[in-house]
N, C-alpha and C. Protein backbone atom coordinates (compact mmCIF):
# COMPACT_ATOMS: atom_id res chain seq x y z
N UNK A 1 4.80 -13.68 1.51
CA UNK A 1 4.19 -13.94 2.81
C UNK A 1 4.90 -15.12 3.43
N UNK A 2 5.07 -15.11 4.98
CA UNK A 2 5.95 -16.30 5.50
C UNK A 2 5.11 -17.45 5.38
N UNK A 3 5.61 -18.75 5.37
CA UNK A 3 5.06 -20.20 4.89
C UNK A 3 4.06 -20.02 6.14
N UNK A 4 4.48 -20.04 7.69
CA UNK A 4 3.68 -20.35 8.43
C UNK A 4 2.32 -19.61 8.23
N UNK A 5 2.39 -18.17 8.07
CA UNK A 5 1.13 -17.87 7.85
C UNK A 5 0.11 -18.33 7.34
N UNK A 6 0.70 -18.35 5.89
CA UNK A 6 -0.16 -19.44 4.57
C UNK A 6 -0.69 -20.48 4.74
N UNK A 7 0.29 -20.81 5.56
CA UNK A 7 0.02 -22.56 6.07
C UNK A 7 -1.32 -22.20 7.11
N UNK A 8 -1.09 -21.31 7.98
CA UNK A 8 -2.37 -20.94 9.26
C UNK A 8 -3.65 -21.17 8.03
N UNK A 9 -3.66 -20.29 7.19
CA UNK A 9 -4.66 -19.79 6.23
C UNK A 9 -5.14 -20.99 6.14
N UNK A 10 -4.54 -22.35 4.90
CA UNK A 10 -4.89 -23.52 4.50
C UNK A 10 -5.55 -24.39 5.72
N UNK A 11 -4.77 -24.29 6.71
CA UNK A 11 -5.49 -25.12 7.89
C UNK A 11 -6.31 -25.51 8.06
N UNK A 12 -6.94 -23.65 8.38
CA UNK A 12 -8.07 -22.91 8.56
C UNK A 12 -9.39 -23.95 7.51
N UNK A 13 -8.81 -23.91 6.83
CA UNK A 13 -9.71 -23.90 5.82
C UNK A 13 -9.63 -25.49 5.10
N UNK A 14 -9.08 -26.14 5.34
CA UNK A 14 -9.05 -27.37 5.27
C UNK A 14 -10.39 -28.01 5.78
N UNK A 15 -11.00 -27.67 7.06
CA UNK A 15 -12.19 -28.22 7.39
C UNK A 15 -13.15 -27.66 7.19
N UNK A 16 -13.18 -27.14 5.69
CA UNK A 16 -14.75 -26.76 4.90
C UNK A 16 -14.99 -27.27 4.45
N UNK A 17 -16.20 -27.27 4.56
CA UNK A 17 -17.50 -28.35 3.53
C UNK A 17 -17.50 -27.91 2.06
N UNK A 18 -17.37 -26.47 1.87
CA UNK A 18 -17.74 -25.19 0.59
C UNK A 18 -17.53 -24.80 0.63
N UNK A 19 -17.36 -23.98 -0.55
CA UNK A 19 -16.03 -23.07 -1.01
C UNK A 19 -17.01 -22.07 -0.86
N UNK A 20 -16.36 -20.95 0.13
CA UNK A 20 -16.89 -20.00 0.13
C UNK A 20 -15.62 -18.88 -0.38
N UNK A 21 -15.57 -17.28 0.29
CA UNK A 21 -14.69 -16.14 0.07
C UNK A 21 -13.37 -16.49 0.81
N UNK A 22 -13.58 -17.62 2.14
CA UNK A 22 -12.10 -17.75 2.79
C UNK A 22 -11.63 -18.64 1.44
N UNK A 23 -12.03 -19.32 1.14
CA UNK A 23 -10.82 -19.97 -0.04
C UNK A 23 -10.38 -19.22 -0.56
N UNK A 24 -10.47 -17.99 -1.11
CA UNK A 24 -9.69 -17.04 -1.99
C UNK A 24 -8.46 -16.23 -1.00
N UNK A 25 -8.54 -16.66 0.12
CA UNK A 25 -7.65 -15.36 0.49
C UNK A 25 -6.32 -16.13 0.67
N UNK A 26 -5.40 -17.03 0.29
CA UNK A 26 -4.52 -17.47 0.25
C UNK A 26 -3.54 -16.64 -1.43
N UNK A 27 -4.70 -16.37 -1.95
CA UNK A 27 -4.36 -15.64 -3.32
C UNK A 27 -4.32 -14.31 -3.33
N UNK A 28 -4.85 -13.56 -1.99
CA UNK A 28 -4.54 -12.04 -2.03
C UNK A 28 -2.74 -11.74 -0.86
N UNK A 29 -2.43 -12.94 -0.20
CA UNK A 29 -1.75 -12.40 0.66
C UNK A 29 -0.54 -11.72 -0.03
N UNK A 30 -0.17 -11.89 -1.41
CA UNK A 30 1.13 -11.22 -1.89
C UNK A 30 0.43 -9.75 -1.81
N UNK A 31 -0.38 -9.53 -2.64
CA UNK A 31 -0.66 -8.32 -2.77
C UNK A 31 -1.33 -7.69 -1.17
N UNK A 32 -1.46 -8.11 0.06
CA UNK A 32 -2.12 -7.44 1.12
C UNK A 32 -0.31 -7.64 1.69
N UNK A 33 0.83 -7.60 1.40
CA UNK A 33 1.69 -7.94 1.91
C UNK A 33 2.42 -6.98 1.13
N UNK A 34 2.28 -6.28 0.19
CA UNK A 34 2.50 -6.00 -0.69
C UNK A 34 1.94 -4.63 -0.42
N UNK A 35 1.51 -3.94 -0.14
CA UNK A 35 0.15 -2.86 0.77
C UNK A 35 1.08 -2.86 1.94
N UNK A 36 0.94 -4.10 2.78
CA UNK A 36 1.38 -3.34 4.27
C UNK A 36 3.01 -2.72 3.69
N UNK A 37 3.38 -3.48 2.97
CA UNK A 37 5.51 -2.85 2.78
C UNK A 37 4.90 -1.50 2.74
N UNK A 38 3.90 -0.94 2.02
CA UNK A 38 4.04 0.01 1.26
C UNK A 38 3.45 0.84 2.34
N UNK A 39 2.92 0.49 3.57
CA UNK A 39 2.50 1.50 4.70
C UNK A 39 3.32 1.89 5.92
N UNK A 40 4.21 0.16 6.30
CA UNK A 40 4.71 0.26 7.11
C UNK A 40 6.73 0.41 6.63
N UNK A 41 6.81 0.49 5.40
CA UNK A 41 8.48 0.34 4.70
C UNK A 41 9.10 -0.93 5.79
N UNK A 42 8.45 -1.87 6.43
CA UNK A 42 8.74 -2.55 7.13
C UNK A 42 8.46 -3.71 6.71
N UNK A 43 9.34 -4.74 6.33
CA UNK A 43 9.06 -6.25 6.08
C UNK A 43 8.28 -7.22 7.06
N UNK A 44 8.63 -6.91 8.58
CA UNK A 44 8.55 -7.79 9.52
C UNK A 44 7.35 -6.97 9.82
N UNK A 45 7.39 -5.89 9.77
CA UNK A 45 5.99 -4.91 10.19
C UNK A 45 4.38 -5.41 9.40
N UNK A 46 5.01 -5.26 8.40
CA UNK A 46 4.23 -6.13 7.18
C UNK A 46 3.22 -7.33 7.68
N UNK A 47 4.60 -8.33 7.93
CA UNK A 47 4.01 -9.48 7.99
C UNK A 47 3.19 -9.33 8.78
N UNK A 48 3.49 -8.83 10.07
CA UNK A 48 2.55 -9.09 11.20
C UNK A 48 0.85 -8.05 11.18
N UNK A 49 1.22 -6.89 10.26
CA UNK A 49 -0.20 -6.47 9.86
C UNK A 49 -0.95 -7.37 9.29
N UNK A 50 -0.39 -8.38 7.92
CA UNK A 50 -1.07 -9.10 7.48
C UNK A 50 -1.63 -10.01 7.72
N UNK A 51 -0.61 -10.30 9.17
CA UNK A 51 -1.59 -11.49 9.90
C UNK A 51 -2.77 -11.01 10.65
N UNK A 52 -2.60 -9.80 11.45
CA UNK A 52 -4.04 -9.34 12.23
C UNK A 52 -4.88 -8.97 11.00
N UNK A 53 -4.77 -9.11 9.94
CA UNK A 53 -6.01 -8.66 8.90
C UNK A 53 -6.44 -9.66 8.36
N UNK A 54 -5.61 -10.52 7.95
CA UNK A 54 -6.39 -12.03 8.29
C UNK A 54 -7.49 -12.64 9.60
N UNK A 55 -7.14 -12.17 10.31
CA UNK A 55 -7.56 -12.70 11.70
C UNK A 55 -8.75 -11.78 11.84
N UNK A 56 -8.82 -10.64 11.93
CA UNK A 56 -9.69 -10.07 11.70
C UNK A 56 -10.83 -10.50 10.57
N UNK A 57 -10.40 -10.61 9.14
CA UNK A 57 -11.60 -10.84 8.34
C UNK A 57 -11.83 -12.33 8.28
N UNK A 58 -11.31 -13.20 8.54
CA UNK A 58 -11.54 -14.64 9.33
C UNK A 58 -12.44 -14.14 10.42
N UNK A 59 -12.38 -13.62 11.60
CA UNK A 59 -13.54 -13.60 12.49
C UNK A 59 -14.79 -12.28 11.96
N UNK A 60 -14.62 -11.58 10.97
CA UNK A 60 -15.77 -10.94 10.44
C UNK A 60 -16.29 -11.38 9.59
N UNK A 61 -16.16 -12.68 8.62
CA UNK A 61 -16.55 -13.00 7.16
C UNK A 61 -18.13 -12.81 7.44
N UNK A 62 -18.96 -12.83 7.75
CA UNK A 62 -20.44 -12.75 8.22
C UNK A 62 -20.36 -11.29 7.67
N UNK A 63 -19.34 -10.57 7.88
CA UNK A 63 -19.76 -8.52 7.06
C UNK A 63 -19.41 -8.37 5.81
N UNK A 64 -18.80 -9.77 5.10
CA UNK A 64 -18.58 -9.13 3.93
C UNK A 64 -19.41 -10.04 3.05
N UNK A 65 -19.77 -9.17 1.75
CA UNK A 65 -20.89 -9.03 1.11
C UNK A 65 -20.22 -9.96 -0.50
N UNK A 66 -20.98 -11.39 -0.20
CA UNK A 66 -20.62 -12.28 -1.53
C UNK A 66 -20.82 -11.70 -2.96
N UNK A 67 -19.82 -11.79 -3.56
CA UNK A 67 -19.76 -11.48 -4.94
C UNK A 67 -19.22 -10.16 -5.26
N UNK A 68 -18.75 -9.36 -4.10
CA UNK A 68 -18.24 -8.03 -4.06
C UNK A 68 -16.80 -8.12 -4.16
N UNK A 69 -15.98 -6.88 -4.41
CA UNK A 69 -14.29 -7.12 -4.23
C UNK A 69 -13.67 -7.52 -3.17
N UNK A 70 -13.09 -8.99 -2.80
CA UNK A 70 -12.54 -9.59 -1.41
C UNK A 70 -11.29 -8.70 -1.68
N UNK A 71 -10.17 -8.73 -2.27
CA UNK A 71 -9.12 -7.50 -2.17
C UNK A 71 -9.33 -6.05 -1.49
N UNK A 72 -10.67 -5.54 -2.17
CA UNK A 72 -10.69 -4.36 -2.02
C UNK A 72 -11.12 -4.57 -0.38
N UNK A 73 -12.06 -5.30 0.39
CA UNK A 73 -12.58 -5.46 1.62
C UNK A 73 -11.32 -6.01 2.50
N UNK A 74 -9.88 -6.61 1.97
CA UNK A 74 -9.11 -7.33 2.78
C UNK A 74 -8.10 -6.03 3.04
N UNK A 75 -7.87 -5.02 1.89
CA UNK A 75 -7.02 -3.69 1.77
C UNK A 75 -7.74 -2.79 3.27
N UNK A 76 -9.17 -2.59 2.88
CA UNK A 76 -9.35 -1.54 3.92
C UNK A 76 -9.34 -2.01 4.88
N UNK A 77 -9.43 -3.54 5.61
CA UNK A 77 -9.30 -4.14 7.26
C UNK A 77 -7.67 -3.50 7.48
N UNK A 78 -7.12 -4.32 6.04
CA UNK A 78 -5.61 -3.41 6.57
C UNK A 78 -5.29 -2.39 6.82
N UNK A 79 -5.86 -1.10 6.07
CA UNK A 79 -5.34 -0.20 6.48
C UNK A 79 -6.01 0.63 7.63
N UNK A 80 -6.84 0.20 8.01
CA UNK A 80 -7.67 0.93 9.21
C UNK A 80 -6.53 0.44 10.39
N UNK A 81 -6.09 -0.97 10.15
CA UNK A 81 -5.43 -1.36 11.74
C UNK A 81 -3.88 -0.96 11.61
N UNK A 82 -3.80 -0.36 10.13
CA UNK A 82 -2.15 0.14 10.26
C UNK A 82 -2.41 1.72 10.74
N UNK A 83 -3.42 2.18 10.22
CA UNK A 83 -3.75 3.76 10.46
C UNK A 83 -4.30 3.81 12.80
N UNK A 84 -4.70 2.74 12.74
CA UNK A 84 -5.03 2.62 13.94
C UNK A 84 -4.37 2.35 15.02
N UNK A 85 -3.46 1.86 14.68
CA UNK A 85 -2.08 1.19 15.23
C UNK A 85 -1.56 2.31 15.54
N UNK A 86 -1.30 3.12 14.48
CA UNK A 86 -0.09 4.56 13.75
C UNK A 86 -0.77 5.59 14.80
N UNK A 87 -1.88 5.90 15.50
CA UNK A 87 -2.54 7.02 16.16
C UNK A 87 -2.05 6.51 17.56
N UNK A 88 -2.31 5.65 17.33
CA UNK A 88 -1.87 4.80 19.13
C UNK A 88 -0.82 4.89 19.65
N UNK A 89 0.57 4.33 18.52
CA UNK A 89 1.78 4.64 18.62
C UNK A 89 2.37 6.10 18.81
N UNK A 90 1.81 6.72 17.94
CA UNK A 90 2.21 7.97 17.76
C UNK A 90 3.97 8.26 17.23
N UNK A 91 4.42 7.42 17.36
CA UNK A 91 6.13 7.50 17.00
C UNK A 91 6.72 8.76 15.62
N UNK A 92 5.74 8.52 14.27
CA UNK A 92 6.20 9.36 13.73
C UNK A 92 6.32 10.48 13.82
N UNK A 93 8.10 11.33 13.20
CA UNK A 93 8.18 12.56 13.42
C UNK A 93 7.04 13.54 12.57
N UNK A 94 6.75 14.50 13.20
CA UNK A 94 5.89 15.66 12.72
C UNK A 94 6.67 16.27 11.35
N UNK A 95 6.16 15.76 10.20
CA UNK A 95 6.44 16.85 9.37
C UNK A 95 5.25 16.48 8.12
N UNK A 96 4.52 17.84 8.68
CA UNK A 96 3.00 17.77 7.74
C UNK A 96 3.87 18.49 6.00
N UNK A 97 4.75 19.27 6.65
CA UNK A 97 4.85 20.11 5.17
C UNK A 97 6.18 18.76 3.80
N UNK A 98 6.79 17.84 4.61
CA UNK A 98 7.79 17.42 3.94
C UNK A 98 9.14 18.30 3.94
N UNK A 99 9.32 19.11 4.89
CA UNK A 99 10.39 20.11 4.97
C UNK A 99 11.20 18.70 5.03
N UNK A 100 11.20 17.65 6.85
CA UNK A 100 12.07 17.14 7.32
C UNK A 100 12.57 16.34 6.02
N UNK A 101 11.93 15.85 5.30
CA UNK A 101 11.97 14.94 4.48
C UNK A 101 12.53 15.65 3.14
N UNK A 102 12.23 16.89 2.72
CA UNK A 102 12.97 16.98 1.23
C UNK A 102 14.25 16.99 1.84
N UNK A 103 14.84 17.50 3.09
CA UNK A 103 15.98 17.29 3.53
C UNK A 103 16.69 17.03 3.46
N UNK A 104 16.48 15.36 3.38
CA UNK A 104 17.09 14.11 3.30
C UNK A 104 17.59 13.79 1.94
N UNK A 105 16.56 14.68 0.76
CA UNK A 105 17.17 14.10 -0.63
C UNK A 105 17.50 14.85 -1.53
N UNK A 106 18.66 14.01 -2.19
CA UNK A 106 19.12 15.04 -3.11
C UNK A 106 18.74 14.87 -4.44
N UNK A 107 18.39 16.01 -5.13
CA UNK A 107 18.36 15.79 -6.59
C UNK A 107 18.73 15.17 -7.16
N UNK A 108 18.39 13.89 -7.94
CA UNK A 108 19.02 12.94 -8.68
C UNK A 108 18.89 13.83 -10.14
N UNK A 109 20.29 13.39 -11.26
CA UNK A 109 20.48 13.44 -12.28
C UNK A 109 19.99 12.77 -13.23
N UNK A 110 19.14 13.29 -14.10
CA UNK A 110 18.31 12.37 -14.69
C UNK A 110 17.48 13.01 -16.56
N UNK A 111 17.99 12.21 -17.47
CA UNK A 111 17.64 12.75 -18.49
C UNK A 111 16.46 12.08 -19.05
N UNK A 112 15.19 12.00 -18.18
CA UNK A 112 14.23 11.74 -18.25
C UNK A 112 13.71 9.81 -18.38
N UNK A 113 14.57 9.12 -18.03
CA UNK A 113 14.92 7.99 -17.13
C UNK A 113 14.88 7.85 -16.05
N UNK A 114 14.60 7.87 -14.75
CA UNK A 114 14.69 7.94 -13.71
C UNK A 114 15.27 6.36 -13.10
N UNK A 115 16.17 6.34 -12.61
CA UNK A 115 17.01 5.12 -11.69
C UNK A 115 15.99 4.51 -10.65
N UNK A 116 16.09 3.35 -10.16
CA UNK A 116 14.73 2.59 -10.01
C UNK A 116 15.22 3.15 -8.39
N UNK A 117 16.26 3.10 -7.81
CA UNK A 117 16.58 3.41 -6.54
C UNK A 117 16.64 4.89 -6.24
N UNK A 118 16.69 5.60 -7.09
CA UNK A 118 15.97 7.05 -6.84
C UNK A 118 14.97 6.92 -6.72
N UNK A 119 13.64 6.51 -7.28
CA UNK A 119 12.14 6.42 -7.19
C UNK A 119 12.21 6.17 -5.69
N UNK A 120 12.54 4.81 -5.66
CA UNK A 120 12.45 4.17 -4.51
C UNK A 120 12.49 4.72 -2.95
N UNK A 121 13.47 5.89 -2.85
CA UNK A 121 14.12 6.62 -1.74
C UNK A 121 12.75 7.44 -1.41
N UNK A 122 12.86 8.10 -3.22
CA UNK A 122 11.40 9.14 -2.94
C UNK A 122 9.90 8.40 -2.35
N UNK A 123 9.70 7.82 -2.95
CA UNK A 123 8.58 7.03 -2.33
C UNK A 123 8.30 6.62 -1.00
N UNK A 124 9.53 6.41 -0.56
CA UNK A 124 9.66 6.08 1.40
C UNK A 124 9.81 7.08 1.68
N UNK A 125 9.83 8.42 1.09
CA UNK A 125 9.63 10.02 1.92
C UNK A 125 8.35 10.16 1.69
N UNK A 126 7.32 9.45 0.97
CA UNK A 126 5.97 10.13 1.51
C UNK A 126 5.31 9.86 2.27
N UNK A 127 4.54 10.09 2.57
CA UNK A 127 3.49 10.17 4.07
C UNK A 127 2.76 8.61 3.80
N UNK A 128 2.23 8.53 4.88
CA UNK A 128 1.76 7.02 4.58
C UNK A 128 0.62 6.76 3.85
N UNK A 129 -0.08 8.70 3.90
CA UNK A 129 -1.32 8.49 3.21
C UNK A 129 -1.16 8.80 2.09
N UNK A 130 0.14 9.37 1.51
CA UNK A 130 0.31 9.69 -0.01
C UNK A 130 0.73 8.13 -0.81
N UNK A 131 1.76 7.41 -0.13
CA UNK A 131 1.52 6.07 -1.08
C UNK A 131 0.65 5.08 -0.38
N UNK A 132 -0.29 5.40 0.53
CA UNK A 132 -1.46 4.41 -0.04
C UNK A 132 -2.73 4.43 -0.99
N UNK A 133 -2.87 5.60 -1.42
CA UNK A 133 -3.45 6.36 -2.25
C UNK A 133 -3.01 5.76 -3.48
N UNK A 134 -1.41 6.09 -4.04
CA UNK A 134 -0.89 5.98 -5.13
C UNK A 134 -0.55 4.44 -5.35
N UNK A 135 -0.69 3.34 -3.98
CA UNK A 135 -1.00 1.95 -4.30
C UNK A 135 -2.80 1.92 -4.90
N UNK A 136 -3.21 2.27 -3.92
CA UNK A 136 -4.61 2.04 -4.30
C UNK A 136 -4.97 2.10 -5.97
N UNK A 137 -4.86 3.58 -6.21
CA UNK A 137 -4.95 4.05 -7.74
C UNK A 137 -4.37 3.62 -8.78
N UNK A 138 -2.79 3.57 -8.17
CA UNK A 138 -2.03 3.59 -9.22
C UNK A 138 -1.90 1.94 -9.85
N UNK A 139 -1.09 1.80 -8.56
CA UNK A 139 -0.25 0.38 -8.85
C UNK A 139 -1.97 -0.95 -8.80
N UNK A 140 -2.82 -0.83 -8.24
CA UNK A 140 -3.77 -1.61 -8.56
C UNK A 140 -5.21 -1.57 -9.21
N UNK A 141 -5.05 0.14 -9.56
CA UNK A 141 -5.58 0.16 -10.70
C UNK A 141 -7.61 0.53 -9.99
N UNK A 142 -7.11 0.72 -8.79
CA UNK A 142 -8.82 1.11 -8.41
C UNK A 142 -9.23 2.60 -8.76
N UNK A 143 -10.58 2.90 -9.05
CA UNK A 143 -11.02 4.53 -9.09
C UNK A 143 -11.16 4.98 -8.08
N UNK A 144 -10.87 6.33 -8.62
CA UNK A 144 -10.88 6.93 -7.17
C UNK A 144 -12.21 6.89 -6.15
N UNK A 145 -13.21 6.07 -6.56
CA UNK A 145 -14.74 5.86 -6.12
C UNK A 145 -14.58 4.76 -4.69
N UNK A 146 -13.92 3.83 -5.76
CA UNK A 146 -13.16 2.78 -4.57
C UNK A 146 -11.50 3.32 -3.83
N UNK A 147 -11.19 3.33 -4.33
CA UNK A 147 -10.23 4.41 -3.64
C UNK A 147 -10.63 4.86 -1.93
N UNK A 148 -11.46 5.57 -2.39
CA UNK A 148 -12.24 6.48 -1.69
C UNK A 148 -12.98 5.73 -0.43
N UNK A 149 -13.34 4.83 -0.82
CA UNK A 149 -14.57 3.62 -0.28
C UNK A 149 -13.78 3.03 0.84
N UNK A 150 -12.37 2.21 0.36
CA UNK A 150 -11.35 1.82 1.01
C UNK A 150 -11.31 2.99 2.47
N UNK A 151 -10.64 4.13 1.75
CA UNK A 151 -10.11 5.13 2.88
C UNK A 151 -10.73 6.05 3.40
N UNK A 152 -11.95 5.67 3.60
CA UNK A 152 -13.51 6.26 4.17
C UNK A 152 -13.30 7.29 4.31
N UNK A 153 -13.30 8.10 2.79
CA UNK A 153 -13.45 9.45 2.35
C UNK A 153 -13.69 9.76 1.46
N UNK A 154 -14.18 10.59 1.16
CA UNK A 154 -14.84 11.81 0.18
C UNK A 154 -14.00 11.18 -1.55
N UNK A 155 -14.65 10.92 -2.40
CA UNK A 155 -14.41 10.78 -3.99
C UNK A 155 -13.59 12.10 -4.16
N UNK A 156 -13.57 13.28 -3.73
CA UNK A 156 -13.27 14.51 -4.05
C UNK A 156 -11.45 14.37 -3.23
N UNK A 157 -12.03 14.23 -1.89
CA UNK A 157 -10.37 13.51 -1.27
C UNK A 157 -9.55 13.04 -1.87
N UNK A 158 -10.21 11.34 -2.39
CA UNK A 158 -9.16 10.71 -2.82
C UNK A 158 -8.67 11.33 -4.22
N UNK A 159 -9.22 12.07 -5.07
CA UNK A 159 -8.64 12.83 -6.34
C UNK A 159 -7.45 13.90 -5.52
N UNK A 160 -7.95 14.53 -5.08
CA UNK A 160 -7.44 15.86 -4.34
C UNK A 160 -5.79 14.77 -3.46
N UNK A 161 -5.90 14.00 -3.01
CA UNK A 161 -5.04 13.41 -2.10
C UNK A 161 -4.04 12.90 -3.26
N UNK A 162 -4.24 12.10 -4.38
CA UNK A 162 -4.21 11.38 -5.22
C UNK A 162 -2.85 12.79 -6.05
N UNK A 163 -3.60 13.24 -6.20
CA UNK A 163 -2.85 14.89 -7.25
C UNK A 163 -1.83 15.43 -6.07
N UNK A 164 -1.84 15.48 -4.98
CA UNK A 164 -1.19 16.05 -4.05
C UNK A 164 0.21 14.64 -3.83
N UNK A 165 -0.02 13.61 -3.84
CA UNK A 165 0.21 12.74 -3.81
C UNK A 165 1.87 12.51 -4.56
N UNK A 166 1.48 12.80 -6.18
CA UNK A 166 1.81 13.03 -7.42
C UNK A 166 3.18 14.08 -7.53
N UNK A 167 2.01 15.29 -6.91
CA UNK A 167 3.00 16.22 -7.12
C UNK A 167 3.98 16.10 -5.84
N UNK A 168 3.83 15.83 -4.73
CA UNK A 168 4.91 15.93 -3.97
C UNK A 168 6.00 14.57 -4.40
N UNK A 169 5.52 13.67 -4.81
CA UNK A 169 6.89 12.88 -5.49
C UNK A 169 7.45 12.92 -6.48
N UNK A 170 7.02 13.94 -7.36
CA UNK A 170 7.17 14.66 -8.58
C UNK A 170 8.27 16.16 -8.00
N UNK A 171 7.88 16.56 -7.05
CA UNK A 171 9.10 17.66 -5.78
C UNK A 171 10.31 16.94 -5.41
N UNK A 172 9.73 15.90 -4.81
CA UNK A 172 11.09 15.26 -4.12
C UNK A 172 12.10 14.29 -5.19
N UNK A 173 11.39 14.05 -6.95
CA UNK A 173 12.34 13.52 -7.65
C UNK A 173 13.27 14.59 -8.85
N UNK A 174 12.23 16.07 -8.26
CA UNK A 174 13.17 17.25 -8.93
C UNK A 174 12.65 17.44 -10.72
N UNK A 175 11.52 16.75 -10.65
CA UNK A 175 10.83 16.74 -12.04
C UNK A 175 9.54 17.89 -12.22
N UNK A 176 9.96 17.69 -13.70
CA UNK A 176 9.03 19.00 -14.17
C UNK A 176 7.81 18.59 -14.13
N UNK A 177 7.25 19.15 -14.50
CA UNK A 177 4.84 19.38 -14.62
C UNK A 177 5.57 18.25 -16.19
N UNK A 178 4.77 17.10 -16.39
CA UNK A 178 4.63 16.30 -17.10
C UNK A 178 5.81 15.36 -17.35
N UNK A 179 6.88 15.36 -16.69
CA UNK A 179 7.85 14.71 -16.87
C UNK A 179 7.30 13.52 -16.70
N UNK A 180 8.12 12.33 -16.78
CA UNK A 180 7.50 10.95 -16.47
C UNK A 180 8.71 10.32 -15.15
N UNK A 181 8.15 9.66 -14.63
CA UNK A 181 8.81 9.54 -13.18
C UNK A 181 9.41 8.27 -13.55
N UNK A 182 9.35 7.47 -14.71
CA UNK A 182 9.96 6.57 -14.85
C UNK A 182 10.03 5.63 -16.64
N UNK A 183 10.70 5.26 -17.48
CA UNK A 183 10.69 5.02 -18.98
C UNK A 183 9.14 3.85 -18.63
N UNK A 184 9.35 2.75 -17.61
CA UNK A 184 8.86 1.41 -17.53
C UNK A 184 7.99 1.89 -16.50
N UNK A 185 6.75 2.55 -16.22
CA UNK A 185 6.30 2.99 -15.04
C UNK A 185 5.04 1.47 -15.02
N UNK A 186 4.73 0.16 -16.01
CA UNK A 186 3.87 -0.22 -15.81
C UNK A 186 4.80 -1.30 -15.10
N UNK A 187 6.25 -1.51 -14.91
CA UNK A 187 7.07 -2.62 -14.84
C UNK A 187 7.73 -2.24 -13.17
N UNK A 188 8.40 -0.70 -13.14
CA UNK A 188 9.63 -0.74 -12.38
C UNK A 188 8.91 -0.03 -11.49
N UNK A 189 7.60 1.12 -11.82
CA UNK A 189 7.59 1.76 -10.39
C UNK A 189 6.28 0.97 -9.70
N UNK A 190 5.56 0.24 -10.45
CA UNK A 190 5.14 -0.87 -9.60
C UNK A 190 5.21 -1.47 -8.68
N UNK A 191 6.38 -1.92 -8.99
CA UNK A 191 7.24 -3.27 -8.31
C UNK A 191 7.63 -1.93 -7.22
N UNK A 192 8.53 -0.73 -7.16
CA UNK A 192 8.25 -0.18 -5.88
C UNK A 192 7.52 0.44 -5.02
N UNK A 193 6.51 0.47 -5.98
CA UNK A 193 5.13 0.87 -4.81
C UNK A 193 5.04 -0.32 -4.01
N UNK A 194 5.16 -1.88 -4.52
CA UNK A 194 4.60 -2.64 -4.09
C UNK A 194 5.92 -3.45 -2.78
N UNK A 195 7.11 -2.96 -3.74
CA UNK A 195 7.93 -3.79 -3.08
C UNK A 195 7.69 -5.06 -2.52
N UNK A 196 7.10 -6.01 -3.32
CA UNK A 196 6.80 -7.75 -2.80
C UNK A 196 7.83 -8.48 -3.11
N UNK A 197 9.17 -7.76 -3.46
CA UNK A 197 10.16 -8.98 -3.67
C UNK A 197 11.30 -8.06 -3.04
N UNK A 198 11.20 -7.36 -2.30
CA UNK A 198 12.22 -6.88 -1.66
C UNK A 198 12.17 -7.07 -0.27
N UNK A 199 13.78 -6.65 0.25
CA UNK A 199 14.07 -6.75 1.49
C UNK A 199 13.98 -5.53 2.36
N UNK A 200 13.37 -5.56 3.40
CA UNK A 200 13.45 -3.93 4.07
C UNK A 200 14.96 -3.83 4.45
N UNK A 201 15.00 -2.60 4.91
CA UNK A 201 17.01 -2.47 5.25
C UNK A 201 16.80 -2.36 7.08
């Protein structure tokens, strides 16, 4: 996250009496920064989601409910205003099926290793709602209950979205029904779901 932001955050919060839920959110911005890469494949896009979701749950803290998940409540401000943003804009090209997109990639060679920059390619071909799903679940480890809660839908959705999810990056990396998409999947495909130490291109 950029210094100035952080710094906004501490400011902020410098003239409290008590520690309430804003003290903690200086400790989620990697990971809500970390979420937007993974919605918007945009660094600078990123940042600036993460700042209106700050700003936002800074002027809502009165709705959120003490002692409950501040991550999980700071994830869904985000993704409602990236999904909200995304309807407004309208910019992305139409391709519900992934035609445009298997297109683009070619079968990588792979004897059940997968190269961290193959993953990587595949992963920025899915839809925005297939890796936020597979952040949600995967890389941070929520059920699909919260999952679900986050992306104000159906427990049955987020499984169903979740498996659909799976298998289409399991299509686009040319792998079989049980293959493994990666040797280090708790280390390397993490780190690209999350991409928090990378540069966008």
């Amino acid at each position: 996250m950029t210094g100035a932001l952080a710094g906004t955050v501490a400011g902020a919060m410098a003239g409290g009496k008590t520690l309430d839920p804003r003290d903690a959110l200086p400790d989620h911005l990697p990971a809500l920064r970390a979420f937007g890469i993974s919605l918007t494949r945009n660094a600078t896009e990123a940042d600036d989601l993460v700042q209106e979701t700050i700003l936002k749950a800074w002027s809502n803290f009165d709705k959120f409910t003490a002692g409950t998940d501040l991550r999980a409540w700071l994830f869904t401000i985000l993704r409602n205003t990236f999904f909200s943003s995304k309807r407004k804009s309208r910019r992305e090209v139409a391709d519900p099926e992934g035609t445009y997109a298997a297109s683009l990639f070619d079968k990588p060679q792979h004897d059940g290793r997968l190269a961290y920059t193959e993953f990587s390619r595949a992963f920025d071909k899915l839809s925005p709602e297939h890796r936020e799903v597979l952040i949600l679940v995967g890389a941070n480890g929520y059920s699909y209950g919260e999952a679900a809660q986050m992306m104000g839908v159906a427990v049955g959705t987020a499984k169903s979205r979740t498996s659909r999810a799976r298998a289409r990056l399991c299509e686009l990396l040319g792998l079989k029904d049980g293959e493994q998409l990666l040797a280090d999947p708790s280390g390397e495909t993490l780190a690209v779901m999350g991409r928090s130490g990378m540069q966008a291109a």
